[in-house]
C-alpha atoms as a PDB file:
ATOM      1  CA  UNK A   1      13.728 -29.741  24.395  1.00  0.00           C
ATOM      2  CA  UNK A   2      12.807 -28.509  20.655  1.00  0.00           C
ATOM      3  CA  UNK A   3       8.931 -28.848  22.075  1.00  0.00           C
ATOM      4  CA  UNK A   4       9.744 -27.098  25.853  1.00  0.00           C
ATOM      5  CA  UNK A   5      11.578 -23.899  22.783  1.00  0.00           C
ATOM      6  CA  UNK A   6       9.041 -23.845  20.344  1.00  0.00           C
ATOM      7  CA  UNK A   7       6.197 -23.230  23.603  1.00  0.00           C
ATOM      8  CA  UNK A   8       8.493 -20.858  25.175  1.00  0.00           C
ATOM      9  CA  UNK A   9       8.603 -18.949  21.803  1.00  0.00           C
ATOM     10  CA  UNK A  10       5.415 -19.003  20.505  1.00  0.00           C
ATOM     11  CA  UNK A  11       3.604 -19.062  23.771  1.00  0.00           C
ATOM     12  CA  UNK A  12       5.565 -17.222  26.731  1.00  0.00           C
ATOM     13  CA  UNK A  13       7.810 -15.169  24.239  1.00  0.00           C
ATOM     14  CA  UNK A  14       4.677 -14.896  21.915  1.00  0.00           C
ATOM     15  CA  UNK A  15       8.083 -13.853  19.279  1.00  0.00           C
ATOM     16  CA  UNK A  16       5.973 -13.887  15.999  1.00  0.00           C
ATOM     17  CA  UNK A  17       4.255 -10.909  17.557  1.00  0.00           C
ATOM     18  CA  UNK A  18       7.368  -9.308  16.739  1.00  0.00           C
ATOM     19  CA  UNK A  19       7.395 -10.284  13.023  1.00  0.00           C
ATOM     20  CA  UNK A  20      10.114 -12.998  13.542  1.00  0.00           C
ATOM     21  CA  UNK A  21      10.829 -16.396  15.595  1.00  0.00           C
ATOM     22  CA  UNK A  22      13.906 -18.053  16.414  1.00  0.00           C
ATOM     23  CA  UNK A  23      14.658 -21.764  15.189  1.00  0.00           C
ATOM     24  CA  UNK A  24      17.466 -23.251  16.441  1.00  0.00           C
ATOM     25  CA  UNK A  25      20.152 -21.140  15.644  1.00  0.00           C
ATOM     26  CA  UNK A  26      18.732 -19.126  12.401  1.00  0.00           C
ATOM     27  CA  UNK A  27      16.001 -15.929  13.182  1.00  0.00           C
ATOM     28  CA  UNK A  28      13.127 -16.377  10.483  1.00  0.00           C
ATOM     29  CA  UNK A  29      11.528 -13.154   9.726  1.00  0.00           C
ATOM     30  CA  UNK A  30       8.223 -12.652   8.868  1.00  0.00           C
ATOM     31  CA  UNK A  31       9.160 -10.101   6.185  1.00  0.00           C
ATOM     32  CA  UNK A  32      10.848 -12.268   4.212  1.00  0.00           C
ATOM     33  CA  UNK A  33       7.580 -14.060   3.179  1.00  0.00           C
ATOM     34  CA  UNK A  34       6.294 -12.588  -0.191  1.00  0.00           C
ATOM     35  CA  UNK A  35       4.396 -15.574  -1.295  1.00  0.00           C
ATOM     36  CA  UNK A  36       0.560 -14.756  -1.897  1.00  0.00           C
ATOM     37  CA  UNK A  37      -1.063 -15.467   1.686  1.00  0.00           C
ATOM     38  CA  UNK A  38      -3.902 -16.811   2.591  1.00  0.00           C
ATOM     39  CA  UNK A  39      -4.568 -16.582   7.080  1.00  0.00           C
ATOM     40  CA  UNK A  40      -7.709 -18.132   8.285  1.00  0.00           C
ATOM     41  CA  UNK A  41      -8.673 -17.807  11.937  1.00  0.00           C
ATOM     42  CA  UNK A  42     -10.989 -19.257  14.098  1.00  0.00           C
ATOM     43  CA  UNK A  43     -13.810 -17.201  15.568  1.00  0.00           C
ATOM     44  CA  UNK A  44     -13.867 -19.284  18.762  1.00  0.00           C
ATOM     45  CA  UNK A  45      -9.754 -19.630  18.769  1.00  0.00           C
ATOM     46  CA  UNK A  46      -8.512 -18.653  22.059  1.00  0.00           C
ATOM     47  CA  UNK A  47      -4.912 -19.785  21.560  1.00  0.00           C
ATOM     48  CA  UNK A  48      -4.747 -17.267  18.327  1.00  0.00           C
ATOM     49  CA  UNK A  49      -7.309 -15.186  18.617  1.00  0.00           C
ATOM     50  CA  UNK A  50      -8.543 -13.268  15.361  1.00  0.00           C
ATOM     51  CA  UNK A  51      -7.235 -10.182  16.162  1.00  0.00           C
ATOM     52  CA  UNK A  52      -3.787 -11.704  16.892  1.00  0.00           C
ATOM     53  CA  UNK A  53      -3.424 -13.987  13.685  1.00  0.00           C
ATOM     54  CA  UNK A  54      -4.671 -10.846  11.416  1.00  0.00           C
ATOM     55  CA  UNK A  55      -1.809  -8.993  12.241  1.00  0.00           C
ATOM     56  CA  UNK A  56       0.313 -11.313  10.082  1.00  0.00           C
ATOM     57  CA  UNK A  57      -0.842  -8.507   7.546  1.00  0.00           C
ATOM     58  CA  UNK A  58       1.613  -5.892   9.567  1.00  0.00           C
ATOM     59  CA  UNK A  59       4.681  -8.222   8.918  1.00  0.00           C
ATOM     60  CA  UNK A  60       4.951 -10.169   5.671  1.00  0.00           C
ATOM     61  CA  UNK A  61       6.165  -8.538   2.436  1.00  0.00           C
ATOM     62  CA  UNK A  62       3.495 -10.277   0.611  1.00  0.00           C
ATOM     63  CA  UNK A  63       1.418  -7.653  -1.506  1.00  0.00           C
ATOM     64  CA  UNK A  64      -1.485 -10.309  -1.991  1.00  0.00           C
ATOM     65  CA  UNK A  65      -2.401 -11.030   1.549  1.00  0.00           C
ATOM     66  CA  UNK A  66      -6.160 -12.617   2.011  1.00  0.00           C
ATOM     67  CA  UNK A  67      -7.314 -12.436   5.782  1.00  0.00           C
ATOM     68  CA  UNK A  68     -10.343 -14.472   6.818  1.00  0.00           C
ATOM     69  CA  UNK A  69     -12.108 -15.607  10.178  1.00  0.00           C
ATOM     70  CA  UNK A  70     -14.451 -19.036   9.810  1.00  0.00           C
ATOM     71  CA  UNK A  71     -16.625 -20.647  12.581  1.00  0.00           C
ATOM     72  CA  UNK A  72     -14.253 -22.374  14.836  1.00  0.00           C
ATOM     73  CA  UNK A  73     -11.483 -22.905  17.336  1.00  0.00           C
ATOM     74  CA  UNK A  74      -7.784 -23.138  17.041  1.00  0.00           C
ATOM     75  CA  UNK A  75      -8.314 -26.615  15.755  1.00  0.00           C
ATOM     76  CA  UNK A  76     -11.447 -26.672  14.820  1.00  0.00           C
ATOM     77  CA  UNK A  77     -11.092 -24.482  11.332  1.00  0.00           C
ATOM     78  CA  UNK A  78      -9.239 -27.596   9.984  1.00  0.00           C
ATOM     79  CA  UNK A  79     -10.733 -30.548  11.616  1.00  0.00           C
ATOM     80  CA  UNK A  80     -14.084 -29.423  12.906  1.00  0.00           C
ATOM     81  CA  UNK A  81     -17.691 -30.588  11.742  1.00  0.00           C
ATOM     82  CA  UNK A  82     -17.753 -27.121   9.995  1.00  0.00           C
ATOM     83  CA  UNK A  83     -14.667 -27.261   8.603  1.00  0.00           C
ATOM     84  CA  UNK A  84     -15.290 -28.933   4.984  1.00  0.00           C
ATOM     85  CA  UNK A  85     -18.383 -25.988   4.083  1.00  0.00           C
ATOM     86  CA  UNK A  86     -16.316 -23.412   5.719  1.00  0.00           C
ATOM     87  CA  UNK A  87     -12.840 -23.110   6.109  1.00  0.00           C
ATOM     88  CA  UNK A  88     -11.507 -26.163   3.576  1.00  0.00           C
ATOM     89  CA  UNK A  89     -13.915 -24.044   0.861  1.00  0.00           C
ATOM     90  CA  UNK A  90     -12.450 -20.736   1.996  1.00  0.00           C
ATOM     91  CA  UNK A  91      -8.888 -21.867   1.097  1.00  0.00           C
ATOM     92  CA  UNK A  92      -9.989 -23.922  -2.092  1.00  0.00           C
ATOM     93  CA  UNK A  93     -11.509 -21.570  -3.566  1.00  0.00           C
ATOM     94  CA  UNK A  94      -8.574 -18.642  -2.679  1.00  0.00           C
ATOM     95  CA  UNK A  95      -6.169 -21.560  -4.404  1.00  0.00           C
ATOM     96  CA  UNK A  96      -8.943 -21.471  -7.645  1.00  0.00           C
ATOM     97  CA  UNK A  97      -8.192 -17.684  -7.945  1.00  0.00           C
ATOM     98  CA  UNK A  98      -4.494 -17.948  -8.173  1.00  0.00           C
ATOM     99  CA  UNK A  99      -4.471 -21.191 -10.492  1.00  0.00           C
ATOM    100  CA  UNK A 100      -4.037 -21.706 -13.698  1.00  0.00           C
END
């Protein structure tokens, strides 16, 4: 069942389009993130296309938001041949910036 929701709302519903999903009985809002962001998307994702996963930007809160599209599918930007040199170095060196 919690599979069969979670397709229905990210998939069917496509809900996070609207800044917020449900989860079982509590609403999470994309707003409420303020955390520094990093999104990566995949330039070959058809699932979450580029243009779909950037708009994150329109609904967090987060003022240091970091949007970035790698060589790739929707798995592929974290388990592909290319992900080590591309993504994996995308996102360690965004978590180099922000460390002490």
């Amino acid at each position: 069942m919690a599979v069969q929701d979670a397709v229905v709302r990210l998939w069917i519903d496509n809900e996070l389009s609207k800044g917020q999903i449900q989860i079982g009985e509590d609403i999470a809002r994309l707003e409420n993130v303020n955390a520094n962001l990093l999104a990566i998307a995949g330039d070959t994702d058809t699932l979450a296309t580029p243009d779909a996963a950037k708009r994150i930007e329109d609904h967090v809160s987060s003022k240091d938001v970091t949007f970035r599209v790698t060589p790739g599918g929707h798995m592929g930007i974290l388990a592909g041949s290319k992900a080590p040199k591309e993504s994996w170095l995308e996102m360690a060196e965004w978590l180099a910036e922000r460390s002490d």
